[in-house]
Protein backbone atom coordinates (compact mmCIF):
# COMPACT_ATOMS: atom_id res chain seq x y z
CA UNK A 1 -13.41 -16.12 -21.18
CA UNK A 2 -10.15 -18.22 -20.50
CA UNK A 3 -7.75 -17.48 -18.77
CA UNK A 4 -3.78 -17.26 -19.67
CA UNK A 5 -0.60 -17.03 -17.04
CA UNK A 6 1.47 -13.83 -18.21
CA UNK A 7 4.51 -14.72 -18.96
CA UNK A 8 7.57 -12.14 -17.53
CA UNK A 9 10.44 -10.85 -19.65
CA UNK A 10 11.88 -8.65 -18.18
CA UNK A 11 14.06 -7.36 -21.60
CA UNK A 12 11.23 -7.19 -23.87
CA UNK A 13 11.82 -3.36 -23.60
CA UNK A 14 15.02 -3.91 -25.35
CA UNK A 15 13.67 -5.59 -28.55
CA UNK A 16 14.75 -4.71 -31.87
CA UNK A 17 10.76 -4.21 -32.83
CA UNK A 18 10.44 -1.03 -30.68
CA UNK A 19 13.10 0.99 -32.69
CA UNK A 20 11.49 0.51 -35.60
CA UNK A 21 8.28 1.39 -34.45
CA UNK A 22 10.23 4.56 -32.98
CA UNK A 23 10.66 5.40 -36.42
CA UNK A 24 6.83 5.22 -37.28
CA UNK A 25 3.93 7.63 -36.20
CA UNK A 26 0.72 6.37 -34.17
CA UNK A 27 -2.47 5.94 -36.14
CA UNK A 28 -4.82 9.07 -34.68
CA UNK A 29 -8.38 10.02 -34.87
CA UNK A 30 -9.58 13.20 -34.06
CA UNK A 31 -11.48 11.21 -31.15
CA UNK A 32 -8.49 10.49 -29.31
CA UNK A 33 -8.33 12.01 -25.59
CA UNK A 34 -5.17 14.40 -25.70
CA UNK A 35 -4.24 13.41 -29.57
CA UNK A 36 -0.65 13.75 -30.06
CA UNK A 37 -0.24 13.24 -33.97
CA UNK A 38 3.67 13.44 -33.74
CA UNK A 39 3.93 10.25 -31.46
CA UNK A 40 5.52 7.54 -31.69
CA UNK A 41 3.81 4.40 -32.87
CA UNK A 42 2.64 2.32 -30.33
CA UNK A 43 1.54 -1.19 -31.70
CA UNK A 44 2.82 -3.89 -35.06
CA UNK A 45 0.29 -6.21 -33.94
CA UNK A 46 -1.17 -7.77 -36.37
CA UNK A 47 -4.84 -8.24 -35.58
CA UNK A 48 -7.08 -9.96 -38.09
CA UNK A 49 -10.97 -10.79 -38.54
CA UNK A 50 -13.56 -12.07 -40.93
CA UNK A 51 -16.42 -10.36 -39.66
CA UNK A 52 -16.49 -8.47 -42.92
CA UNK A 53 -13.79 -9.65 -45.03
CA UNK A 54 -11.45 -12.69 -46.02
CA UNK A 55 -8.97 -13.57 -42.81
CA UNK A 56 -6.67 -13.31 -44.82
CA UNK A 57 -7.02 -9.70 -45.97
CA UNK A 58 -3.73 -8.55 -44.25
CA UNK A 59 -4.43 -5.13 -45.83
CA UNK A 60 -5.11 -3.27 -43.03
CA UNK A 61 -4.02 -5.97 -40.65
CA UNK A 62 -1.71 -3.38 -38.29
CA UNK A 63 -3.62 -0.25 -38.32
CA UNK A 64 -4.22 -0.08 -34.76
CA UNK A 65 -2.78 1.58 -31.66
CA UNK A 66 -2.09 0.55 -28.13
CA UNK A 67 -3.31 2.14 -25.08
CA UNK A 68 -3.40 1.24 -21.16
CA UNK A 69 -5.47 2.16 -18.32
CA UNK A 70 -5.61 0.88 -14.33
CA UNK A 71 -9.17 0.20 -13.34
CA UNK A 72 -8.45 -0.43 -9.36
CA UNK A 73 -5.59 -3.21 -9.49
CA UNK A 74 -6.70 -4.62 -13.11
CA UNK A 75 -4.38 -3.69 -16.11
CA UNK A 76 -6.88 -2.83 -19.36
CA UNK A 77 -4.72 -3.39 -22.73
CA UNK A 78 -6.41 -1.99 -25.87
CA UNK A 79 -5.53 -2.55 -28.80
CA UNK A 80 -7.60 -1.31 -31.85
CA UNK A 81 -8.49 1.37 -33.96
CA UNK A 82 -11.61 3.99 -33.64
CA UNK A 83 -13.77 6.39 -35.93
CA UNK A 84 -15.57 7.86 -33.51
CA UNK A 85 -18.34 5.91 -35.21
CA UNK A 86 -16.96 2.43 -35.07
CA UNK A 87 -14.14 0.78 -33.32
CA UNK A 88 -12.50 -3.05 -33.53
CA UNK A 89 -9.91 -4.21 -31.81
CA UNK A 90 -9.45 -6.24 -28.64
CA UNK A 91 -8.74 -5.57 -24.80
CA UNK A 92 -6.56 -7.70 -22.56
CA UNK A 93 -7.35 -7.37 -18.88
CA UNK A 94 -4.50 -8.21 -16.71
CA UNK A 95 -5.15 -8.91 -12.66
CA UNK A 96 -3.37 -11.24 -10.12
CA UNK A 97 -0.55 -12.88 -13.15
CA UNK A 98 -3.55 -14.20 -15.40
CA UNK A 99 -5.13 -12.39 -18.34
CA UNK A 100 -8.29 -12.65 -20.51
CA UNK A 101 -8.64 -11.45 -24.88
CA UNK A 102 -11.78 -9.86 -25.26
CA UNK A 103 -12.56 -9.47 -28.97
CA UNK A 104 -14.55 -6.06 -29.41
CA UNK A 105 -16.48 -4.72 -32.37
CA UNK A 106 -18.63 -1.25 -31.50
CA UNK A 107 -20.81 1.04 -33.71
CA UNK A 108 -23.12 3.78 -33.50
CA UNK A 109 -25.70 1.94 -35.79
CA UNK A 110 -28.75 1.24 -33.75
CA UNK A 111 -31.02 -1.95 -34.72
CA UNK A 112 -34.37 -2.54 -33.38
CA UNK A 113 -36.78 -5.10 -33.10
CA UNK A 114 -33.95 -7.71 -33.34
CA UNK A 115 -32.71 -9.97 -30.55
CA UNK A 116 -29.90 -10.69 -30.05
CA UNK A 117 -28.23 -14.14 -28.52
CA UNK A 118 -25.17 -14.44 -25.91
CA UNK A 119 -21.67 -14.01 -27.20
CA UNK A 120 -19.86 -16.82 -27.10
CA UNK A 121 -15.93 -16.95 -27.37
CA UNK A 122 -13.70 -20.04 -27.76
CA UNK A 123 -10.11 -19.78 -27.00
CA UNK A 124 -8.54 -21.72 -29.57
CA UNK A 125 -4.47 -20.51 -28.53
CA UNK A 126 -3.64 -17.50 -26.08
CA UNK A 127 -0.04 -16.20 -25.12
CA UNK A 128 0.74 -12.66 -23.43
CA UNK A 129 4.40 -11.51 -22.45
CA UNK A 130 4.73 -8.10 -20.37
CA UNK A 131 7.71 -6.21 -19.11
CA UNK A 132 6.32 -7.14 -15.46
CA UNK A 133 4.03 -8.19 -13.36
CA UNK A 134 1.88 -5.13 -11.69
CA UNK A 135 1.64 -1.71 -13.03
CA UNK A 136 1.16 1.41 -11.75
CA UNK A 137 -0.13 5.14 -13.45
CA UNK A 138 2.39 6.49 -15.56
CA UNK A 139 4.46 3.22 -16.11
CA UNK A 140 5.04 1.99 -19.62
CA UNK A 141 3.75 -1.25 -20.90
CA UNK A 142 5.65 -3.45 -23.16
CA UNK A 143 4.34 -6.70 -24.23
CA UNK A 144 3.92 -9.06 -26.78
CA UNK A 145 0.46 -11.21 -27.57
CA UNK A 146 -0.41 -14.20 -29.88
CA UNK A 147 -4.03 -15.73 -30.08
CA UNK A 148 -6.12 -17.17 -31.83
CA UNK A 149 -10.11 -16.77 -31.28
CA UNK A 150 -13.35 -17.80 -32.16
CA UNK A 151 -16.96 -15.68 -31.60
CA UNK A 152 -20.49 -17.31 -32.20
CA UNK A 153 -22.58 -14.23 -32.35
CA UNK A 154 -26.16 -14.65 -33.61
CA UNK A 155 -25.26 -17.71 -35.23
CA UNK A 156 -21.88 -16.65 -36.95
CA UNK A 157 -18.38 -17.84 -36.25
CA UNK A 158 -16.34 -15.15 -36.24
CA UNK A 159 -12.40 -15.74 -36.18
CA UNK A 160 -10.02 -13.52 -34.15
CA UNK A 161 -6.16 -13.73 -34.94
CA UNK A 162 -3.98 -11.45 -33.37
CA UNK A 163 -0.01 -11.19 -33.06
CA UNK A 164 2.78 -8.70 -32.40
CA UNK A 165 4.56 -6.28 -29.49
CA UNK A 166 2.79 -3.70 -28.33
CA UNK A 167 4.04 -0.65 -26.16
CA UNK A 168 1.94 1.89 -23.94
CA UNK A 169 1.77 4.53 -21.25
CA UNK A 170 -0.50 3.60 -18.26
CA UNK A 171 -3.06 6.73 -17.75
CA UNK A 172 -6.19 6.71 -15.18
CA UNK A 173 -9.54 5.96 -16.73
């Protein structure tokens, strides 16, 4: 994957984006470590796809949630949305002011007898704005990303779009 320079600002924290989303409740699965239902929401990115539908089905375009981890000094960003039995979404990792988008689609179903080629990913556009630079456990995240991917998997081009703020807790994996 490509790399991107984070970009710092420092009063992201501040923007009008996160009071509104104060006013809105997280999306939660029963699959969710420690599930608080009654908290706040933690993502209005928009992230988009046509590995099933149209790209520009906006429907469910922002149900997703945001939530950060430290894996020794690299940041992990996901943002996404889980069933238990399949999840979408993306993850930025975050490690020495540069960060990578890594497009993420996961199910339960098993296939056999089919294989399957290398992944391929095309960076078309990336941005990625945080709060700061390095993060430790128990420090919140605020950021906002823009990109703009493209996936050959098994032959199929597969179009990422994803834009918005984003706000999260760092916990230990």
């Amino acid at each position: 994957m490509q790399s991107g320079n984070i970009k710092i600002d420092t009063g992201i924290a501040q923007s009008p984006v996160y009071k509104m989303l104060d006013k809105q409740r997280d999306f939660r699965t029963i699959f969710h470590r420690g599930a608080d239902t009654l908290r706040s929401k933690t993502s209005n990115v928009s992230y988009r796809t046509n590995r099933y539908r149209s790209i520009d089905d906006t429907a469910y375009a922002r149900l997703n949630n945001c939530g950060s981890y430290l894996i020794n000094e690299t940041l992990k960003i996901n943002i996404g949305i889980s069933s238990g039995f399949v999840a979408d979404g993306f993850t930025i990792n975050c490690h020495n002011r540069l960060f990578t988008i890594l497009p993420y689609h996961e199910t339960d179903a098993i296939t056999v007898g089919e294989e399957e080629k290398p992944v391929t990913f095309q960076v078309i556009n990336q941005s990625l704005t945080l709060s700061k630079y390095n993060y430790q456990i128990n420090d919140s995240v605020y950021g906002k990303i823009n990109f703009k991917i493209i996936e050959t998997n098994n032959g199929q081009k597969i179009h990422h779009i994803g834009y918005g703020y984003f706000r999260a807790k760092v916990d230990k994996r």
